[in-house]
C-alpha atoms as a PDB file:
ATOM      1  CA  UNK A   1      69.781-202.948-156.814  1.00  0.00           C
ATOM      2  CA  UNK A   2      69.528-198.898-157.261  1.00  0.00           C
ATOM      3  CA  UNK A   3      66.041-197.234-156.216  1.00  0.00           C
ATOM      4  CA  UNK A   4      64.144-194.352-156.891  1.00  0.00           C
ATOM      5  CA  UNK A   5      65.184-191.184-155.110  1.00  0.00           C
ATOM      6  CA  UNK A   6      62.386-188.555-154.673  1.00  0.00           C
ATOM      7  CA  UNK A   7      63.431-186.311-157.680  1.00  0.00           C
ATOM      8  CA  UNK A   8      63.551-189.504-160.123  1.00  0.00           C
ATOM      9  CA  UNK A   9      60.850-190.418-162.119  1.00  0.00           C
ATOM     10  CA  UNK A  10      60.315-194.410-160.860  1.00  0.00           C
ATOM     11  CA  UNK A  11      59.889-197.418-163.189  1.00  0.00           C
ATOM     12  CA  UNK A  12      58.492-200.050-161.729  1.00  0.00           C
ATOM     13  CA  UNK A  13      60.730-203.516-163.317  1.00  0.00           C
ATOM     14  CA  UNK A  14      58.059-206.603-162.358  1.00  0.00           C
ATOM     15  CA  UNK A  15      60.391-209.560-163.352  1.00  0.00           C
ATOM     16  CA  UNK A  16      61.098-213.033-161.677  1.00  0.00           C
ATOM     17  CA  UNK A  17      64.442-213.106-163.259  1.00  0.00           C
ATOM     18  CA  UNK A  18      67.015-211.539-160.800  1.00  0.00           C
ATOM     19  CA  UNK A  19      69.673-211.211-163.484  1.00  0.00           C
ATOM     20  CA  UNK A  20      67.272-209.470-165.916  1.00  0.00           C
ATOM     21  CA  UNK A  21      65.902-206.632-163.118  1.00  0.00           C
ATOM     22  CA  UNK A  22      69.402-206.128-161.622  1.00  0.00           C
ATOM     23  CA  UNK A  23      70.735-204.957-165.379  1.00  0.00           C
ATOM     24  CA  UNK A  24      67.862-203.132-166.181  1.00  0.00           C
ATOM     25  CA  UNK A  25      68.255-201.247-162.853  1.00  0.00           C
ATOM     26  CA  UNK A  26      71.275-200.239-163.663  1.00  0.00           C
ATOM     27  CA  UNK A  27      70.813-199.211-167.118  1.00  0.00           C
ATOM     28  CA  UNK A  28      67.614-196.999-165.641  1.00  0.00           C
ATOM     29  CA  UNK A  29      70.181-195.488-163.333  1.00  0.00           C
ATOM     30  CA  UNK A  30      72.614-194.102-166.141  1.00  0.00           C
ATOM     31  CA  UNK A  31      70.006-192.371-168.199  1.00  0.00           C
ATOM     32  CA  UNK A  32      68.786-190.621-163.937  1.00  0.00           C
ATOM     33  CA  UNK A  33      65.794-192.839-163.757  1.00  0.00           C
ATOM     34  CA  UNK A  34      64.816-194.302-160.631  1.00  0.00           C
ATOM     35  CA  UNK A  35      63.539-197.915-160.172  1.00  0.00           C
ATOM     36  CA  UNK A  36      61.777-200.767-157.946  1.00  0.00           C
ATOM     37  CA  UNK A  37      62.309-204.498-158.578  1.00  0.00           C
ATOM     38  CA  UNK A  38      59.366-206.501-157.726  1.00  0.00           C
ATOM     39  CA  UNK A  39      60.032-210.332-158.137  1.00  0.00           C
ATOM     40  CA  UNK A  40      55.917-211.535-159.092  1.00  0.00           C
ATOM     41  CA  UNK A  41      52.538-209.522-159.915  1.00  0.00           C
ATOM     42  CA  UNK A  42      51.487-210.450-156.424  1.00  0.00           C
ATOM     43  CA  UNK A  43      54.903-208.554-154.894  1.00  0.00           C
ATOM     44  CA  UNK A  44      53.882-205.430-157.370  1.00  0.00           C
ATOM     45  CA  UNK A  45      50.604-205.341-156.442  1.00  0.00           C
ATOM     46  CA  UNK A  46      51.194-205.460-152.619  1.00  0.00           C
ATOM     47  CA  UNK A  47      53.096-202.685-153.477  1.00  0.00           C
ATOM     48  CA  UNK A  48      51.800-199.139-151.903  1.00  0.00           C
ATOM     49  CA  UNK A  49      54.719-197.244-153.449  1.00  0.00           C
ATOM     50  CA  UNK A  50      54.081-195.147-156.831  1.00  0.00           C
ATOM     51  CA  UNK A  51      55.470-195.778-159.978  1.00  0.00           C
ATOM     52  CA  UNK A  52      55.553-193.207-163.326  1.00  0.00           C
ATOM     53  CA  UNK A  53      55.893-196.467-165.315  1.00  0.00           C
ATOM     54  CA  UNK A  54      55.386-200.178-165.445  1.00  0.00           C
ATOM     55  CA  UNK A  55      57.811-202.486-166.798  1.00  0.00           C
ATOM     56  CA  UNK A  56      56.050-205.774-166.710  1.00  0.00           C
ATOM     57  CA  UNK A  57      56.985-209.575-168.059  1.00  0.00           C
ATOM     58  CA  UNK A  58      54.001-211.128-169.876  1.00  0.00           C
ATOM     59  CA  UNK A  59      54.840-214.305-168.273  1.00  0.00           C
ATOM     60  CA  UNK A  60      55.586-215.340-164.566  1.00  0.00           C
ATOM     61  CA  UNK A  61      54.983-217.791-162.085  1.00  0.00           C
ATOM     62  CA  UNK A  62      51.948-216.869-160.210  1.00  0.00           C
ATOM     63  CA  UNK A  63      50.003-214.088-162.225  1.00  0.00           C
ATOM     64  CA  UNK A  64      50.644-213.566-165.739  1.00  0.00           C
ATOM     65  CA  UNK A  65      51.591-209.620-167.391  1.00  0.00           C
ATOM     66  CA  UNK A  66      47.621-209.802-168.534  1.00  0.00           C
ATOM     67  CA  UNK A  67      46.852-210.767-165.270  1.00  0.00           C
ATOM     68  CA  UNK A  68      48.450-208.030-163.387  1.00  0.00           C
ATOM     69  CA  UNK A  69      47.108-205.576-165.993  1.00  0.00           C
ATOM     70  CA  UNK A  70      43.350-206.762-165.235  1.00  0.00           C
ATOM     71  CA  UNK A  71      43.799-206.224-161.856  1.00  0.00           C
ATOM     72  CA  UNK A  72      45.088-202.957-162.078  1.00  0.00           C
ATOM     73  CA  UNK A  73      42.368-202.042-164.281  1.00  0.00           C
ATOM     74  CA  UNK A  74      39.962-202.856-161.958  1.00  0.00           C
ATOM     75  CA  UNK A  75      41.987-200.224-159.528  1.00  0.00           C
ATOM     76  CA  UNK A  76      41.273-197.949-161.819  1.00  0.00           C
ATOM     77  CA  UNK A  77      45.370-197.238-161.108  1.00  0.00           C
ATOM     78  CA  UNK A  78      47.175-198.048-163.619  1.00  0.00           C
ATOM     79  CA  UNK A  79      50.393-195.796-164.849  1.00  0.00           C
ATOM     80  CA  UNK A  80      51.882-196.661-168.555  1.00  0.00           C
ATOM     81  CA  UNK A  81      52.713-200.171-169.123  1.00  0.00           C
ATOM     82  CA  UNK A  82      55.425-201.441-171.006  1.00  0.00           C
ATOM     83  CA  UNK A  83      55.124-205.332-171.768  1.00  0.00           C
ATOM     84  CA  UNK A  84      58.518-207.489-171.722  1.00  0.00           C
ATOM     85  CA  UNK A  85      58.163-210.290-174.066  1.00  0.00           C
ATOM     86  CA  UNK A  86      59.671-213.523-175.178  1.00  0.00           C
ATOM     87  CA  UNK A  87      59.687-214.045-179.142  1.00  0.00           C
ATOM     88  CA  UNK A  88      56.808-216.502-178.443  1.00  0.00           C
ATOM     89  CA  UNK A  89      54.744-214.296-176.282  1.00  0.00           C
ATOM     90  CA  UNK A  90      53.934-211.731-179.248  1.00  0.00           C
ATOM     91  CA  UNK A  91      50.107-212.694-179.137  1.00  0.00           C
ATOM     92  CA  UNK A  92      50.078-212.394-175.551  1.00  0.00           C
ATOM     93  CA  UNK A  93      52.064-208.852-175.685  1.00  0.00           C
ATOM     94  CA  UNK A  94      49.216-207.389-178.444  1.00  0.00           C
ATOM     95  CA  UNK A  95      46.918-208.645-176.118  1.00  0.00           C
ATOM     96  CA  UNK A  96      48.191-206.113-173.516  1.00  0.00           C
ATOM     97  CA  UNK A  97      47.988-203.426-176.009  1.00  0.00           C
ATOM     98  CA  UNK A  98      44.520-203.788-176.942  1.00  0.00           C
ATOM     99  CA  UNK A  99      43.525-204.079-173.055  1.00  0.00           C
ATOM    100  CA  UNK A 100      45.706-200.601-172.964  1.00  0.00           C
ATOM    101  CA  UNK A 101      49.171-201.385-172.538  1.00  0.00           C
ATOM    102  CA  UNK A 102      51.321-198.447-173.771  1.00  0.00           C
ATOM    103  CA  UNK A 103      53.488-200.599-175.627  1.00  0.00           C
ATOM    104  CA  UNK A 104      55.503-203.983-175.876  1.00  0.00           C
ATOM    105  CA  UNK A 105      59.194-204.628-175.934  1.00  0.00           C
ATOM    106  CA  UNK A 106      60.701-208.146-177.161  1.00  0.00           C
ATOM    107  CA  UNK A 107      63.229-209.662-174.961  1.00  0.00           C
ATOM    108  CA  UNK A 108      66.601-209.838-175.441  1.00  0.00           C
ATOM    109  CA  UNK A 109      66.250-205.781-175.552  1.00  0.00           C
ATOM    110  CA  UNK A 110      68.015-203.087-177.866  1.00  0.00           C
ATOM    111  CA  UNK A 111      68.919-200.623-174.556  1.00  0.00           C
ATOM    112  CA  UNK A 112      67.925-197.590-176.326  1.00  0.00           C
ATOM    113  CA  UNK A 113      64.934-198.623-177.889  1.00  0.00           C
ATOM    114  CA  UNK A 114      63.896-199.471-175.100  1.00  0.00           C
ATOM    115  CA  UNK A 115      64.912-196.092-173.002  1.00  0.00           C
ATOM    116  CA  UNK A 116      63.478-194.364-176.302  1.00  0.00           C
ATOM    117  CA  UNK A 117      59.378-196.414-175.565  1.00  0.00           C
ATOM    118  CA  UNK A 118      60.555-195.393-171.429  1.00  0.00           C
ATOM    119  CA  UNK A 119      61.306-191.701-171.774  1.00  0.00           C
ATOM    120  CA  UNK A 120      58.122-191.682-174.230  1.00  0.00           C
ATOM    121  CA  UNK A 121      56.081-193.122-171.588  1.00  0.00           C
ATOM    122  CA  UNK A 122      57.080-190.945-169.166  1.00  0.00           C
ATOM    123  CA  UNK A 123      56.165-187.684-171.614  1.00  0.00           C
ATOM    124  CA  UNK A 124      52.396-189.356-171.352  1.00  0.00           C
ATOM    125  CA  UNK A 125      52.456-190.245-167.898  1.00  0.00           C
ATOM    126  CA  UNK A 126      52.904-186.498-167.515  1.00  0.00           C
ATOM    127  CA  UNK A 127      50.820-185.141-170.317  1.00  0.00           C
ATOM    128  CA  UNK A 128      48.186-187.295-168.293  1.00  0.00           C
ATOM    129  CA  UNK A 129      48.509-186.013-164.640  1.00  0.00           C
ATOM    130  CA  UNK A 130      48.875-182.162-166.339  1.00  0.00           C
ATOM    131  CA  UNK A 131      45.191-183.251-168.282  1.00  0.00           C
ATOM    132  CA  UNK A 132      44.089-184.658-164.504  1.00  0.00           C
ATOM    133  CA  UNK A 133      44.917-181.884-162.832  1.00  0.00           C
ATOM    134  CA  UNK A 134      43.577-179.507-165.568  1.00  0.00           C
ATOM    135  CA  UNK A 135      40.142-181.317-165.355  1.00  0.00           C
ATOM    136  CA  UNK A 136      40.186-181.277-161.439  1.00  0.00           C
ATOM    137  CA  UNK A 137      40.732-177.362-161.692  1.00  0.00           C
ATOM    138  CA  UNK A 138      37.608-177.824-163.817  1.00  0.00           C
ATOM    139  CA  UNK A 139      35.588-179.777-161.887  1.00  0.00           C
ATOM    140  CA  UNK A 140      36.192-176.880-158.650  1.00  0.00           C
ATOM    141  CA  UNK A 141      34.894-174.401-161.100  1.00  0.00           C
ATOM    142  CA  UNK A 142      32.235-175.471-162.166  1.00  0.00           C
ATOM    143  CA  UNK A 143      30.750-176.472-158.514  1.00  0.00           C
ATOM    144  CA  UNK A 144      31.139-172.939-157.851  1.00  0.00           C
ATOM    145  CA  UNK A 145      29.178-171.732-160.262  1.00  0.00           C
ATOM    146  CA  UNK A 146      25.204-171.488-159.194  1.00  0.00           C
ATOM    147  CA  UNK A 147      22.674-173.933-159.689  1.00  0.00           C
ATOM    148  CA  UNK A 148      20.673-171.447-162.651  1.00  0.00           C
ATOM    149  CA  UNK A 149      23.872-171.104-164.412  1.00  0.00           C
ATOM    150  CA  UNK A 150      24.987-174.905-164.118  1.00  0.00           C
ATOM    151  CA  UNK A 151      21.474-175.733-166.052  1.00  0.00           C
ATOM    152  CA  UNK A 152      22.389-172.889-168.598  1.00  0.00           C
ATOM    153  CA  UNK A 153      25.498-174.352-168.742  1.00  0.00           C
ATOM    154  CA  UNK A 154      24.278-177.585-170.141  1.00  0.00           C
ATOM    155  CA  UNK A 155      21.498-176.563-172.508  1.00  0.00           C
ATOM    156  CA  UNK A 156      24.404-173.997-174.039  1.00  0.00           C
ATOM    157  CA  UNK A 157      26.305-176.668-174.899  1.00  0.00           C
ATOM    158  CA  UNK A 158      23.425-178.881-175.946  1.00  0.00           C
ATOM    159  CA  UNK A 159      22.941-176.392-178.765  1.00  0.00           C
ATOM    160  CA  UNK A 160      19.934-173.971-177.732  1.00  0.00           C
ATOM    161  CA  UNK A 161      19.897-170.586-178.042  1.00  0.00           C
ATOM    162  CA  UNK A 162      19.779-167.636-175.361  1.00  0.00           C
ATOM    163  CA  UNK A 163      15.795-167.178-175.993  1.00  0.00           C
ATOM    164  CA  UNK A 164      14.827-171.181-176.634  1.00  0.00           C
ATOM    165  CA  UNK A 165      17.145-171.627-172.786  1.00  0.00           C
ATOM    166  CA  UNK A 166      15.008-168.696-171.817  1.00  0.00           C
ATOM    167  CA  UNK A 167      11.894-170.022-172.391  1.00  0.00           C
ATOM    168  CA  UNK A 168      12.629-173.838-171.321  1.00  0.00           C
ATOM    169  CA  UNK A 169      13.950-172.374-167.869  1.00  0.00           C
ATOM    170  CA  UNK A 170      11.188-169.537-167.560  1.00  0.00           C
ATOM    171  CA  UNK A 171      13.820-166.896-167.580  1.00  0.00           C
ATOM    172  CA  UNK A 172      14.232-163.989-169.924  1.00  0.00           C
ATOM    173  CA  UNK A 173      16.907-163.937-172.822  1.00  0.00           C
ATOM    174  CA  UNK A 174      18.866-161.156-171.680  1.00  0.00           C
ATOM    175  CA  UNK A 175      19.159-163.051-168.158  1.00  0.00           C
ATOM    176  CA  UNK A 176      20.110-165.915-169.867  1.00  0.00           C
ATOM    177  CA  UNK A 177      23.167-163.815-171.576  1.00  0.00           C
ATOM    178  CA  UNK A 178      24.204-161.938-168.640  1.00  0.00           C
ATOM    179  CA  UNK A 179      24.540-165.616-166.816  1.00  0.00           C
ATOM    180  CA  UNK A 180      26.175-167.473-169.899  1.00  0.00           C
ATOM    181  CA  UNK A 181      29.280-164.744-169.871  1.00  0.00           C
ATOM    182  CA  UNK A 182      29.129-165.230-165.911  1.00  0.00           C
ATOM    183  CA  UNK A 183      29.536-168.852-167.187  1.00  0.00           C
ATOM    184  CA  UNK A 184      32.555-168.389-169.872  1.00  0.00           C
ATOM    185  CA  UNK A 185      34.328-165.947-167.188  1.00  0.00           C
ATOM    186  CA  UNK A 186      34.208-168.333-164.109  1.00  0.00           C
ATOM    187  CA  UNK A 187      34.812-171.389-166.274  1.00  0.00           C
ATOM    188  CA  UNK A 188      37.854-169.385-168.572  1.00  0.00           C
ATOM    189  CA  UNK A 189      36.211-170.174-171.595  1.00  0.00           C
ATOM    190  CA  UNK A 190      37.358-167.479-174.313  1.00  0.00           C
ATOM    191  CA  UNK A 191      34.559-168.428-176.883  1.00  0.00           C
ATOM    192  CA  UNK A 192      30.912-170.576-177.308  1.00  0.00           C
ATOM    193  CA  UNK A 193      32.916-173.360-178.930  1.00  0.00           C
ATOM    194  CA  UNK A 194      35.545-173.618-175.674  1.00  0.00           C
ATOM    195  CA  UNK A 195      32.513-173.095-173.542  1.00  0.00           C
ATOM    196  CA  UNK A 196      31.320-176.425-175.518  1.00  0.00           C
ATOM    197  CA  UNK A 197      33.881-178.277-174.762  1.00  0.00           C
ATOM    198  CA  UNK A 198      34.620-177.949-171.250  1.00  0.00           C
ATOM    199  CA  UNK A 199      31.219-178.922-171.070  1.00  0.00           C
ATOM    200  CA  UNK A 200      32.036-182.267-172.680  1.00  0.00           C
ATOM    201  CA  UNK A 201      35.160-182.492-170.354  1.00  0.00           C
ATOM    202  CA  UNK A 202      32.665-182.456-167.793  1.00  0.00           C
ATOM    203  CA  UNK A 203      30.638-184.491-168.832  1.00  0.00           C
ATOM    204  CA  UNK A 204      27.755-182.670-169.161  1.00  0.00           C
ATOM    205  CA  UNK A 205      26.728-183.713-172.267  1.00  0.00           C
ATOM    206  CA  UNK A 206      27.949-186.699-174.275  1.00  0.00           C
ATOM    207  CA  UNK A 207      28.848-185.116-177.385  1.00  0.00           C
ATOM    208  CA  UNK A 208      29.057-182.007-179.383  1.00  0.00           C
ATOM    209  CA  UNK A 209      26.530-180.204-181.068  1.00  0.00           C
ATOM    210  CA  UNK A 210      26.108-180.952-184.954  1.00  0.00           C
ATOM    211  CA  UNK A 211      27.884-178.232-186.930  1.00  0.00           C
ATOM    212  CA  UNK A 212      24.192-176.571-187.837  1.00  0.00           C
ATOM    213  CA  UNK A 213      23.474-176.219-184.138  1.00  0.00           C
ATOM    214  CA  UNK A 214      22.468-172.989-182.352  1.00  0.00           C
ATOM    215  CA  UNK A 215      25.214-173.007-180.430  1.00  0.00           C
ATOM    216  CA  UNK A 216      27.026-171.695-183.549  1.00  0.00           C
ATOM    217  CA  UNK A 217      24.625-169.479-184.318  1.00  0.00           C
ATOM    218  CA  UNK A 218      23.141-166.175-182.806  1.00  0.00           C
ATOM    219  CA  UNK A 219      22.502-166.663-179.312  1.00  0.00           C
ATOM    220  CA  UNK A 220      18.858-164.607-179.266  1.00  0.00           C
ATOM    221  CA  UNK A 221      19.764-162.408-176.924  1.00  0.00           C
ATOM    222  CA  UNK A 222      17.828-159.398-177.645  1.00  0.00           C
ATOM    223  CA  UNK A 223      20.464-156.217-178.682  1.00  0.00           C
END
């Protein structure tokens, strides 16, 4: 059966049917996608190796698609999955989707529908680690900024103004501005409202400021 080569993106075919994971193997191949066969969910998930996406049969001896899906949920690993279904397994397959499946694919396939849901799987898989890696770059920033400025930080994007941050952290306004550009530079935020949002990214605050807030009004910082 062809593998994955290191410069291949690597689907991942879970399948008990030899037949079925031998063609689609092959048909991965001639479009320059690498894959894995795995004969059961348990095989899979003994698995160390990493896969871009997951082509997965909603029913199997041993653990079901769901199944596998739960437990790689609870990994907190799981890449996009693409559920192989039987006609009668449709309520099973939307199942998948609303636990987060990226989409479902009824057996016997169309090939290029289903390298069309693959290659658009893929394009998420990536938007997804670029997003990851994007928030990790973050995360670094932020710890470097200092601990007065990390407080700024969240009361900025809580809403209050230069002199109400001033006064809540016994600081003066025009400290408060001098820090809260320190802020926007080390973080790359080009205005208040990007500043806001990489603070939700963070998780700093749970949601944005209503429209009316201070944060989209005048700071206070004295002229």
């Amino acid at each position: 059966m062809p593998v994955d080569t290191a410069d291949q993106p690597s689907i991942a075919i879970i399948d008990d049917d030899d037949d079925l994971r031998e063609s689609l193997a092959w048909l991965l191949q001639s479009v320059g996608l690498g894959s894995q066969g795995y004969t059961s969910g348990d095989a899979f998930l003994a698995s160390s190796r990493h896969h871009e996406v997951l082509l997965l049969d909603v029913r199997m001896p041993g653990l079901s698609g769901l199944q596998v899906q739960q437990r790689l949920a609870e990994r907190d690993r799981c890449p996009p999955l693409i559920m192989m279904t039987g006609h009668g397994d449709v309520p099973m397959a939307v199942a998948a989707l609303k636990a987060g499946a990226f989409d479902f694919i009824e057996k016997p396939f169309n090939q290029q529908q289903l390298i069309d849901v693959i290659q658009q799987a893929l394009a998420y898989h990536q938007r997804q680690q670029r997003a990851q890696a994007d928030l990790e770059a973050l995360r670094q920033r932020y710890a470097g900024l200092r601990a007065n400025e990390q407080a700024i930080l969240v009361e900025v994007a809580r809403g209050l103004t230069s002199r109400e941050i001033a006064e809540k952290l016994t600081l003066s306004a025009k400290t408060v501005e001098v820090y809260r550009q320190r802020i926007m530079k080390t973080l790359g935020a080009d205005s208040l409202a990007h500043l806001v949002r990489l603070a939700v990214a963070l998780g700093l605050v749970t949601a944005l400021p209503r429209q009316d807030s201070d944060a989209d009004r005048d700071t206070g910082a004295p002229s």
